[in-house]
PDB file of N, CA and C in Angstrom:
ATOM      1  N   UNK A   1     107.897 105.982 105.232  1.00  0.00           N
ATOM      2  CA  UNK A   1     108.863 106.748 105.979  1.00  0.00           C
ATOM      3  C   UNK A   1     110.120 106.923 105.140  1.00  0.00           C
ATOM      4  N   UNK A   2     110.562 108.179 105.358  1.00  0.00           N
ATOM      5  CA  UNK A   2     111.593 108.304 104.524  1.00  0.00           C
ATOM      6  C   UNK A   2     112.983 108.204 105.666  1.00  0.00           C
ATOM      7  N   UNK A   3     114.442 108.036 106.010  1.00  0.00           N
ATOM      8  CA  UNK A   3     115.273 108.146 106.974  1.00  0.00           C
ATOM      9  C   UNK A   3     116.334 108.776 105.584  1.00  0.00           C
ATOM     10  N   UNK A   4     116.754 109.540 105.741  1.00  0.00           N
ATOM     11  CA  UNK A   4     117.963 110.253 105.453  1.00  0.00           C
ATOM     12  C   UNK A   4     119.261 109.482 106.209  1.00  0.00           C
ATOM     13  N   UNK A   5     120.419 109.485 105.487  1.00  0.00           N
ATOM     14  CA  UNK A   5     121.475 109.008 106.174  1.00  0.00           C
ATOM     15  C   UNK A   5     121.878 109.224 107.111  1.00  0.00           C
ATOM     16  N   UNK A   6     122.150 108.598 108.476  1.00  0.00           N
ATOM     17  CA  UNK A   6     122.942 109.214 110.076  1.00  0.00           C
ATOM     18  C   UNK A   6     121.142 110.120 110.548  1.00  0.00           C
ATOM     19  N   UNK A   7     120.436 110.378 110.128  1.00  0.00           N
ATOM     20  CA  UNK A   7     119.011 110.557 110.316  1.00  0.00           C
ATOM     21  C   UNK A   7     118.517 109.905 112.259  1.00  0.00           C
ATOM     22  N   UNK A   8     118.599 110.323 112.989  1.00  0.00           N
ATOM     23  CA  UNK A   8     117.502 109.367 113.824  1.00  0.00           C
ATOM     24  C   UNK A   8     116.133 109.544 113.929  1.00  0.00           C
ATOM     25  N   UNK A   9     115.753 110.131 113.430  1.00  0.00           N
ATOM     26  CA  UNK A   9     114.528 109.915 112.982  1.00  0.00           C
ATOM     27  C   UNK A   9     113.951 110.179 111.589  1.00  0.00           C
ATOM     28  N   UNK A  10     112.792 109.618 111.297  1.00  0.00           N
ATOM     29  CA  UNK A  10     112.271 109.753 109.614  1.00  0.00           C
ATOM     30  C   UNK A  10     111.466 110.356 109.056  1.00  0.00           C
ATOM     31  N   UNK A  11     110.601 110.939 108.320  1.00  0.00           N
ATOM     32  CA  UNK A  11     109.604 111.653 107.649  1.00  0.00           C
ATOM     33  C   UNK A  11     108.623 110.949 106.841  1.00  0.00           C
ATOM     34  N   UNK A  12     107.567 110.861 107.187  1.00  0.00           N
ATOM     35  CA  UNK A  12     106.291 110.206 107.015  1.00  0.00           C
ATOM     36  C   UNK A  12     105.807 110.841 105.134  1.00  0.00           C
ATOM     37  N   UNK A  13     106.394 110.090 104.279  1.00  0.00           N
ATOM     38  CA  UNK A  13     106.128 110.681 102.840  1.00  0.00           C
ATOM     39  C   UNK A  13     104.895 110.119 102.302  1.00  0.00           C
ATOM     40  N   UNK A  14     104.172 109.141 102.639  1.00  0.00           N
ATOM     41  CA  UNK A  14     103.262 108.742 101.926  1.00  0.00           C
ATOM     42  C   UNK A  14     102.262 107.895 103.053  1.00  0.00           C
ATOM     43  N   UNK A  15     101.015 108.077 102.969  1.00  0.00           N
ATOM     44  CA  UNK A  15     100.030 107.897 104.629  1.00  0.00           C
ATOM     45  C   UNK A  15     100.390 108.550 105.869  1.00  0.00           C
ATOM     46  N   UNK A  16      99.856 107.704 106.672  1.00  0.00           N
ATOM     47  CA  UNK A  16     100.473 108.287 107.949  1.00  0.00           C
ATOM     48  C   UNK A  16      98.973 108.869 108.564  1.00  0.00           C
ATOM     49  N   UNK A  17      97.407 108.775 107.929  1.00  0.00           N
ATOM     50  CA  UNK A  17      96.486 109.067 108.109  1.00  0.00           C
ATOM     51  C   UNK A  17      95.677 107.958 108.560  1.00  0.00           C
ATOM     52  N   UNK A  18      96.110 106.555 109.435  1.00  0.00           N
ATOM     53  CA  UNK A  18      95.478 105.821 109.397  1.00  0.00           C
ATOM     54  C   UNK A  18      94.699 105.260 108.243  1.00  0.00           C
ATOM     55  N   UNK A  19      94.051 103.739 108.339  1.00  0.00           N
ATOM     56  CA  UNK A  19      93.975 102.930 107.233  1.00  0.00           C
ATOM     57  C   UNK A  19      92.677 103.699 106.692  1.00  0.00           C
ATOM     58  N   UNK A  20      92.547 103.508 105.311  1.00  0.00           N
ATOM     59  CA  UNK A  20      91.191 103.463 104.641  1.00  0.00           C
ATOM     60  C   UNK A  20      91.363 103.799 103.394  1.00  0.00           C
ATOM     61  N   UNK A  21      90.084 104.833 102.454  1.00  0.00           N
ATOM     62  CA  UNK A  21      90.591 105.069 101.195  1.00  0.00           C
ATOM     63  C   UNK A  21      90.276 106.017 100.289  1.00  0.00           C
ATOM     64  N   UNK A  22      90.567 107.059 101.856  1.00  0.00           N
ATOM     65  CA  UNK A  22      90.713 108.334 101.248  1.00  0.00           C
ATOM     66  C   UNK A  22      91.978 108.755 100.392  1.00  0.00           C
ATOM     67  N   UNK A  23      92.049 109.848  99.870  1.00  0.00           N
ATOM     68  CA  UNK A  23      92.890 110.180  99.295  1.00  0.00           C
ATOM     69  C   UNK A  23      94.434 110.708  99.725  1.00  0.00           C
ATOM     70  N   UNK A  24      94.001 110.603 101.386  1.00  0.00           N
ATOM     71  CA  UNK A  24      95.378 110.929 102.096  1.00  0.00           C
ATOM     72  C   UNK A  24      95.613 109.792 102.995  1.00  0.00           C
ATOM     73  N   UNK A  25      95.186 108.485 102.743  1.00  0.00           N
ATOM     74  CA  UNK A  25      95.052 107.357 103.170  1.00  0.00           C
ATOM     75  C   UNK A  25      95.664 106.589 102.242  1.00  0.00           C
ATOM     76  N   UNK A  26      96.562 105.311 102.929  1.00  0.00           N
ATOM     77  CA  UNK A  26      96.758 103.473 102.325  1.00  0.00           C
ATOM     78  C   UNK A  26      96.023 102.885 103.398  1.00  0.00           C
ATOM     79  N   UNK A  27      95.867 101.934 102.699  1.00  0.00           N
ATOM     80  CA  UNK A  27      95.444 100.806 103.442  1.00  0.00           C
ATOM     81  C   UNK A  27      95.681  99.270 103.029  1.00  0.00           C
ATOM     82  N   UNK A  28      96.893  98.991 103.634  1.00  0.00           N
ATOM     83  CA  UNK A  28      97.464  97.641 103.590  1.00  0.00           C
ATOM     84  C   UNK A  28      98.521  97.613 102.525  1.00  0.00           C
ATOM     85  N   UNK A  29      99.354  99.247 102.343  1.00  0.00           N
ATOM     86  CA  UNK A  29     100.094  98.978 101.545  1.00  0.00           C
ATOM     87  C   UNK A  29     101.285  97.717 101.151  1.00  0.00           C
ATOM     88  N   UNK A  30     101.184  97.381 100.049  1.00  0.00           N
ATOM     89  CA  UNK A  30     101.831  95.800 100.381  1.00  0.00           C
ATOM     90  C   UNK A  30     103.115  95.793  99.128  1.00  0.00           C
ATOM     91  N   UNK A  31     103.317  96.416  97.643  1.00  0.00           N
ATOM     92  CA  UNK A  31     103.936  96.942  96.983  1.00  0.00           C
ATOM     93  C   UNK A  31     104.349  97.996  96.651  1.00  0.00           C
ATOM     94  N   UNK A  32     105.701  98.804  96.675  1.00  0.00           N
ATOM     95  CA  UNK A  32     106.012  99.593  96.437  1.00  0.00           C
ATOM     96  C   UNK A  32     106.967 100.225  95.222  1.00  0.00           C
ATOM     97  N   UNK A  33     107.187 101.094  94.604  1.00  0.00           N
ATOM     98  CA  UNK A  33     107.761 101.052  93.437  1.00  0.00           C
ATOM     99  C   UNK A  33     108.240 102.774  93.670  1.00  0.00           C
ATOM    100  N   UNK A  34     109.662 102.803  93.371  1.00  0.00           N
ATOM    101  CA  UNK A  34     110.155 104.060  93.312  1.00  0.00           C
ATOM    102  C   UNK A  34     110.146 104.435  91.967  1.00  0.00           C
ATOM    103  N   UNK A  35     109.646 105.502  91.575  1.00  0.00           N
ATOM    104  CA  UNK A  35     109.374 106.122  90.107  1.00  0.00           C
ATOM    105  C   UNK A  35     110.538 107.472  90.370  1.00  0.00           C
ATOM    106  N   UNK A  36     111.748 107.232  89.894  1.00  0.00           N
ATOM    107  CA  UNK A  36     113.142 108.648  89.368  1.00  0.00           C
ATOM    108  C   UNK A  36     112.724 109.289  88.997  1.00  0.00           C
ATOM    109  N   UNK A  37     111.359 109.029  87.552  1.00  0.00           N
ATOM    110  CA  UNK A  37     111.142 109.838  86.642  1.00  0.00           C
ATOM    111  C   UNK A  37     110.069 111.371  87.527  1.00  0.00           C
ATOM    112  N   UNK A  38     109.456 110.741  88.060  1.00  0.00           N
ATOM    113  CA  UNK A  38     108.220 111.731  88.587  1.00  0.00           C
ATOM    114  C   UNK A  38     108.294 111.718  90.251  1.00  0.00           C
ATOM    115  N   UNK A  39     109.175 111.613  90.977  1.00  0.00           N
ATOM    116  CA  UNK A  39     109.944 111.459  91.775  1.00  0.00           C
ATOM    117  C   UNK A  39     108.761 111.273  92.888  1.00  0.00           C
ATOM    118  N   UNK A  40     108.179 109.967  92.605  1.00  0.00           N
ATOM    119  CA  UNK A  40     106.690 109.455  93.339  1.00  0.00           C
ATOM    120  C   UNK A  40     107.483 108.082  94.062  1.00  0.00           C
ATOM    121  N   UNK A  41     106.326 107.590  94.433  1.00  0.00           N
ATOM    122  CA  UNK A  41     106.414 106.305  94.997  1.00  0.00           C
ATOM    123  C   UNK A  41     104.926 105.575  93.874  1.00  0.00           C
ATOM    124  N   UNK A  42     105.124 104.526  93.580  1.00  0.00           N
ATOM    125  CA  UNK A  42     104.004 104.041  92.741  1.00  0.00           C
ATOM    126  C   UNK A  42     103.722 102.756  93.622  1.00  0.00           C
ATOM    127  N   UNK A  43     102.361 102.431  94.634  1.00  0.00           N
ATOM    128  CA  UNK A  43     102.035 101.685  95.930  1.00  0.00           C
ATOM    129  C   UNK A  43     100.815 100.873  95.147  1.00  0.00           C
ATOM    130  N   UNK A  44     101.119  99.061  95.612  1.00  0.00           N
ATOM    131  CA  UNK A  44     100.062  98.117  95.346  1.00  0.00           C
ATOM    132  C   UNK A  44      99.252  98.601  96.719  1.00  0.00           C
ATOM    133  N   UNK A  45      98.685  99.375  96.533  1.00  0.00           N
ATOM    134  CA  UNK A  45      97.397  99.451  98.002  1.00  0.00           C
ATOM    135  C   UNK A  45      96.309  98.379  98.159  1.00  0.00           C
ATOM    136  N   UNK A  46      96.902  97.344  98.705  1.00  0.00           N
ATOM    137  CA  UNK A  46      96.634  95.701  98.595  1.00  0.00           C
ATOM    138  C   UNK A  46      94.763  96.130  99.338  1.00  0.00           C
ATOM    139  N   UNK A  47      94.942  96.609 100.480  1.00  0.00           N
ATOM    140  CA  UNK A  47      93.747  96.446 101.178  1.00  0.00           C
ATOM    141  C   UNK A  47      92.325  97.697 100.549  1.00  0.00           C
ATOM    142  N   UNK A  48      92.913  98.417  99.769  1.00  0.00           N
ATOM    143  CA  UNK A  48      91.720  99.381  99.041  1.00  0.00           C
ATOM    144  C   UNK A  48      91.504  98.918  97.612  1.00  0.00           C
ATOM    145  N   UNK A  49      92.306  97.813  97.160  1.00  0.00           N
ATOM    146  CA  UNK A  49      92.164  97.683  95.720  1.00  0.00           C
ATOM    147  C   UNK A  49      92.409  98.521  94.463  1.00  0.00           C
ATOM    148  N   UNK A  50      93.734  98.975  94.566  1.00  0.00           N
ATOM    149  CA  UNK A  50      94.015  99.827  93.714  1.00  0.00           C
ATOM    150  C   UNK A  50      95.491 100.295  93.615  1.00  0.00           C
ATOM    151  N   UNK A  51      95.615 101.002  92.941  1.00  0.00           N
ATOM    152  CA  UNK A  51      97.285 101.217  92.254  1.00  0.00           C
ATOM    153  C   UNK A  51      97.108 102.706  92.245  1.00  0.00           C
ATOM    154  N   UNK A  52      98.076 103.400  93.483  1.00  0.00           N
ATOM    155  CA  UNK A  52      98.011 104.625  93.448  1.00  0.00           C
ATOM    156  C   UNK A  52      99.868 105.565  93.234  1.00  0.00           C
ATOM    157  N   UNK A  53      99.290 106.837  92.660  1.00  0.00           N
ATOM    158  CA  UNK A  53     100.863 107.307  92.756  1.00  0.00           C
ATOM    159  C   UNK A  53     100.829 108.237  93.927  1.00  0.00           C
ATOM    160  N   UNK A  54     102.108 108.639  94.842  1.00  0.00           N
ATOM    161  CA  UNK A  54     102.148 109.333  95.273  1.00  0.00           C
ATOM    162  C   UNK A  54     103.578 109.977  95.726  1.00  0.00           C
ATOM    163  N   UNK A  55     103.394 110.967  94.905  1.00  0.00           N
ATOM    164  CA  UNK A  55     104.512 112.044  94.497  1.00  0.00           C
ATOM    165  C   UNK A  55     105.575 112.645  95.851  1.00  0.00           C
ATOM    166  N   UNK A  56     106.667 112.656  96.025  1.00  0.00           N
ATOM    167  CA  UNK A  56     107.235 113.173  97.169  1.00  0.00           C
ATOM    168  C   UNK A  56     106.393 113.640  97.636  1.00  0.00           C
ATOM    169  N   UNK A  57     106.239 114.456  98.526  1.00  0.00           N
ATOM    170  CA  UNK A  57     106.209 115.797  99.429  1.00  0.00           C
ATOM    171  C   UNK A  57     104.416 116.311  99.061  1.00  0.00           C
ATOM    172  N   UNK A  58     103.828 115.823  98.250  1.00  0.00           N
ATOM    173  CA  UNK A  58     102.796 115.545  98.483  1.00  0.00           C
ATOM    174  C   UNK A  58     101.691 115.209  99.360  1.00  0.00           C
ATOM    175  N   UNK A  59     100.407 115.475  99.734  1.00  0.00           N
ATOM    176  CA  UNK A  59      99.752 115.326 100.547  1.00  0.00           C
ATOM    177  C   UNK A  59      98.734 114.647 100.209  1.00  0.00           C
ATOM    178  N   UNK A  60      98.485 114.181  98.816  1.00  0.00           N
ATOM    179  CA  UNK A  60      97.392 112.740  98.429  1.00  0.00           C
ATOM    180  C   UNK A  60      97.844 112.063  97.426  1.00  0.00           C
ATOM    181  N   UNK A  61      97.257 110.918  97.326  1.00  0.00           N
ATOM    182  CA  UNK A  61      97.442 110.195  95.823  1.00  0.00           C
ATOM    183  C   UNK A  61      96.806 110.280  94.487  1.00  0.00           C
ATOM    184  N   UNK A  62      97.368 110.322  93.805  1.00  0.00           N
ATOM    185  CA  UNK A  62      96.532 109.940  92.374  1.00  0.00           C
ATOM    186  C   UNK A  62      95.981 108.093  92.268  1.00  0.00           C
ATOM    187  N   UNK A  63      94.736 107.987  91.555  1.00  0.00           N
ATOM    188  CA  UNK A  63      94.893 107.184  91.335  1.00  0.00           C
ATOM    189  C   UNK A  63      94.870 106.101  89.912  1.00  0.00           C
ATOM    190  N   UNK A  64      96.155 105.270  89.534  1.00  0.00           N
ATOM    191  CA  UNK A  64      96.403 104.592  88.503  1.00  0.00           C
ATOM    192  C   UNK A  64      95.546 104.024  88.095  1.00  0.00           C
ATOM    193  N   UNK A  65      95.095 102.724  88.931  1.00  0.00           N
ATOM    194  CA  UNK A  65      94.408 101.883  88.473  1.00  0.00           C
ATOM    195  C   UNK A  65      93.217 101.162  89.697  1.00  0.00           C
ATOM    196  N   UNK A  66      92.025 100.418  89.399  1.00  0.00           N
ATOM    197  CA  UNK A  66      91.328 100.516  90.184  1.00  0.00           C
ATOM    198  C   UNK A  66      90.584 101.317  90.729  1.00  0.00           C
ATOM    199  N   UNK A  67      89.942 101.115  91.770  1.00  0.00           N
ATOM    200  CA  UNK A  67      88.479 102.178  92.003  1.00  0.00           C
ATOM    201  C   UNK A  67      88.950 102.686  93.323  1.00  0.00           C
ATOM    202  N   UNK A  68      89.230 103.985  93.607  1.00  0.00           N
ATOM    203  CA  UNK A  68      89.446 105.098  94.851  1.00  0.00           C
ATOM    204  C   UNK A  68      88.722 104.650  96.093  1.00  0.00           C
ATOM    205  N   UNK A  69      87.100 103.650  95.824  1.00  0.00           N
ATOM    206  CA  UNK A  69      86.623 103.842  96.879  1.00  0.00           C
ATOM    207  C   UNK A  69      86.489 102.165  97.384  1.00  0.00           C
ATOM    208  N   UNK A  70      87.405 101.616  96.771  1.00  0.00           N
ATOM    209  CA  UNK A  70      87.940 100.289  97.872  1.00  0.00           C
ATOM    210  C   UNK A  70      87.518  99.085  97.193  1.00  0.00           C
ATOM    211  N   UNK A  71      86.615  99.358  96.271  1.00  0.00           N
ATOM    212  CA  UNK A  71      85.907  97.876  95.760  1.00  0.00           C
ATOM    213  C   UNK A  71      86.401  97.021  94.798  1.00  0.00           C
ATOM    214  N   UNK A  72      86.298  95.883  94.637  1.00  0.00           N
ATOM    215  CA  UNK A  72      87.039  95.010  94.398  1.00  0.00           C
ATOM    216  C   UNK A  72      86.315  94.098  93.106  1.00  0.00           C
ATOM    217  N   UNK A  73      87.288  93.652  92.383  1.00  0.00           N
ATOM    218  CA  UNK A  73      86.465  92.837  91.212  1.00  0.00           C
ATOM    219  C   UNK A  73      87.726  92.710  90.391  1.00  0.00           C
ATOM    220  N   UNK A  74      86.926  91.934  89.291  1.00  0.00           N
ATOM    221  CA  UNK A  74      87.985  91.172  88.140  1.00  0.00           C
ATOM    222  C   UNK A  74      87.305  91.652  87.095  1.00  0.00           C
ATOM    223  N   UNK A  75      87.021  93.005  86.760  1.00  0.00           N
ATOM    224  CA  UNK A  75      87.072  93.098  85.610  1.00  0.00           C
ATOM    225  C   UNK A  75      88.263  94.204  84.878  1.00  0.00           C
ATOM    226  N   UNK A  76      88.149  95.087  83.840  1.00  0.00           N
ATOM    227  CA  UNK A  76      89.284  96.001  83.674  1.00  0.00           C
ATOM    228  C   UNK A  76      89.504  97.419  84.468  1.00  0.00           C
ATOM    229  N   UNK A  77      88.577  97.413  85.385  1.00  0.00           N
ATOM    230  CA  UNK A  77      88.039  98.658  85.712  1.00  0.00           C
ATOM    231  C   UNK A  77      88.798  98.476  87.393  1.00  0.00           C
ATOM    232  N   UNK A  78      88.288  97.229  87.932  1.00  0.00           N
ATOM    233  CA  UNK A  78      88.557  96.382  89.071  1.00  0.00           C
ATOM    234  C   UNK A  78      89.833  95.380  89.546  1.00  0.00           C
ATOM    235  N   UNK A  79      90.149  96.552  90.635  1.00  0.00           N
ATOM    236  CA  UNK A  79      91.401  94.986  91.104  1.00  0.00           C
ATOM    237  C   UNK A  79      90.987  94.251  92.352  1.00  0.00           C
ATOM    238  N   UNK A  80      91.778  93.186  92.717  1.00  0.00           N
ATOM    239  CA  UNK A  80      91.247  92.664  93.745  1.00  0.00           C
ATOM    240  C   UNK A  80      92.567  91.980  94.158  1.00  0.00           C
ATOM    241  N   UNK A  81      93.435  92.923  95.653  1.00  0.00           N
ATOM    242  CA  UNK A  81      94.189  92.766  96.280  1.00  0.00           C
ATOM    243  C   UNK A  81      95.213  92.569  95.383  1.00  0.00           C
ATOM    244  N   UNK A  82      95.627  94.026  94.951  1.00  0.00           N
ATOM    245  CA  UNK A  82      97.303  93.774  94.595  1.00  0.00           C
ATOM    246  C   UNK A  82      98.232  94.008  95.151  1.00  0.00           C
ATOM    247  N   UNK A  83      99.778  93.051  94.721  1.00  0.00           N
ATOM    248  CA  UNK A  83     100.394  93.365  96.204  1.00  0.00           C
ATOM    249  C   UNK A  83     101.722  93.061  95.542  1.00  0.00           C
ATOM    250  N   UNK A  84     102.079  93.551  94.076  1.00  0.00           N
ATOM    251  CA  UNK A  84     103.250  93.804  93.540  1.00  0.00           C
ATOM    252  C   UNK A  84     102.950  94.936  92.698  1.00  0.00           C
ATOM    253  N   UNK A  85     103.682  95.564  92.302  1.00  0.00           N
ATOM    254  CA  UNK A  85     103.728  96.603  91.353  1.00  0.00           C
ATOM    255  C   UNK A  85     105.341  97.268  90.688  1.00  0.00           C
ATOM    256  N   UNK A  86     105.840  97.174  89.380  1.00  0.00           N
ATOM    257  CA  UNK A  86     106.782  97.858  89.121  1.00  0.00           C
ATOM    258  C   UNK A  86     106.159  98.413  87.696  1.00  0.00           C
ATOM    259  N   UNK A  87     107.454  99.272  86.900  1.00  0.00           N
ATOM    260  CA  UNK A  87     107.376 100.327  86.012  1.00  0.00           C
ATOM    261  C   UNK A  87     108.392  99.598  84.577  1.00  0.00           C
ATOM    262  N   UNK A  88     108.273  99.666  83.812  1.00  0.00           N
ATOM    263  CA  UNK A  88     108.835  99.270  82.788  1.00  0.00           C
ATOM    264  C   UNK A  88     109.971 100.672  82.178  1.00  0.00           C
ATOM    265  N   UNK A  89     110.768 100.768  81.284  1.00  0.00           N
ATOM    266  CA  UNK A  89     111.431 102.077  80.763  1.00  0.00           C
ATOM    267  C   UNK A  89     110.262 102.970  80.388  1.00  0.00           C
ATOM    268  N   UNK A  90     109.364 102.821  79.611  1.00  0.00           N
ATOM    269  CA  UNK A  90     108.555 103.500  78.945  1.00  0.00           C
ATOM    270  C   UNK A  90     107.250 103.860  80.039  1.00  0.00           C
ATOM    271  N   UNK A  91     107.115 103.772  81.504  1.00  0.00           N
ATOM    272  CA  UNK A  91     106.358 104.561  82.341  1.00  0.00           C
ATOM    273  C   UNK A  91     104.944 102.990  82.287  1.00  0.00           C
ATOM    274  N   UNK A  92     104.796 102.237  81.460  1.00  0.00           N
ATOM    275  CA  UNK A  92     104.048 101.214  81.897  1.00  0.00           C
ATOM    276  C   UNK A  92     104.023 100.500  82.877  1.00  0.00           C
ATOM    277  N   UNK A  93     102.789 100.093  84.034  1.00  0.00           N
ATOM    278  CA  UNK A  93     102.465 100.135  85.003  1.00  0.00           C
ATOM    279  C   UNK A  93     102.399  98.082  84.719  1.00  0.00           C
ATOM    280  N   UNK A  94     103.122  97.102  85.663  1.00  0.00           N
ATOM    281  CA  UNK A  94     102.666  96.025  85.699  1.00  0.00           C
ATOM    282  C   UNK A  94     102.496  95.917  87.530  1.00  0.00           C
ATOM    283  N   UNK A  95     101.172  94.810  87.420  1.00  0.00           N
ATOM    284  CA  UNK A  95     100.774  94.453  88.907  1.00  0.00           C
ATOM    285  C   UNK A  95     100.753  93.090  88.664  1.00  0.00           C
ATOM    286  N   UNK A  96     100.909  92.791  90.049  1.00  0.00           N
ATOM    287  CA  UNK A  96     100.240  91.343  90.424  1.00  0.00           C
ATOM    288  C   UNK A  96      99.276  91.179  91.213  1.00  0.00           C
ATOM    289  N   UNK A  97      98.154  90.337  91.399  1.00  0.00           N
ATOM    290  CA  UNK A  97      96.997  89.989  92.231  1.00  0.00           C
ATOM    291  C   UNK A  97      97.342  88.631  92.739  1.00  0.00           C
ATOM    292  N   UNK A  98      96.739  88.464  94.026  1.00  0.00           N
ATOM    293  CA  UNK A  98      97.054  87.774  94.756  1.00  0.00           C
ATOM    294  C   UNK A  98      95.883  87.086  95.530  1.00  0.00           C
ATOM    295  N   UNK A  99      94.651  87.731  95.015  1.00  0.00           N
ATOM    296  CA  UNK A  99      93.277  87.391  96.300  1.00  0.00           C
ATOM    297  C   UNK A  99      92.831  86.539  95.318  1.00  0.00           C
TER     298      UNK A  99
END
C-alpha cells in the first residue's frame, strides 16, 4: 500500500491479488526493499520462494531470483524462505534465508 501524505486512504502498488505465485501475486511477503534507481519495490516473497521486482504502477513482477512457481531448495537456482532483502550502490541483490 502506498498512503500519500494527509491521504485517508492508500493505493494497493504491489499484490492485492490474494496469496500465491502468480505473477500478479505475493505470498507471505516478508522483505521489502525500495529501489530510487528503477523506481520498484525489490520483495523477499518469503512464502513462494523467491526474490521478485516490482516496479511502481505496474501490474506484475519480474522475477530476480528463485523459481516463479513456489519451489523451494538450497541450491543456486533455489531459495527456501527468504525474508530479508536489500541492494548494494552497484544494483547487487543480497538476501537472507531463514527456513
Amino acid at each position: 500500500m502506498q498512503y500519500l501524505s494527509g491521504a485517508s486512504s492508500g493505493t494497493v502498488i504491489a499484490g492485492g491479488n490474494g496469496p500465491g505465485t502468480g505473477s500478479t501475486q505475493l505470498n507471505g511477503p516478508f522483505g521489502i526493499y525500495f529501489d530510487s534507481v528503477s523506481n520498484s519495490l525489490v520483495i523477499a516473497n518469503r512464502g513462494a520462494n523467491n526474490i521478485v521486482r516490482w516496479v511502481i504502477g505496474a501490474s506484475t513482477w519480474t522475477l530476480l531470483a528463485g523459481n516463479s512457481g513456489g519451489l523451494s531448495g538450497s541450491s543456486s537456482t533455489l531459495l527456501n524462505g527468504p525474508c530479508s532483502v536489500t541492494l548494494d550502490s552497484m544494483g547487487n541483490i543480497f538476501f537472507l534465508l531463514s527456513k
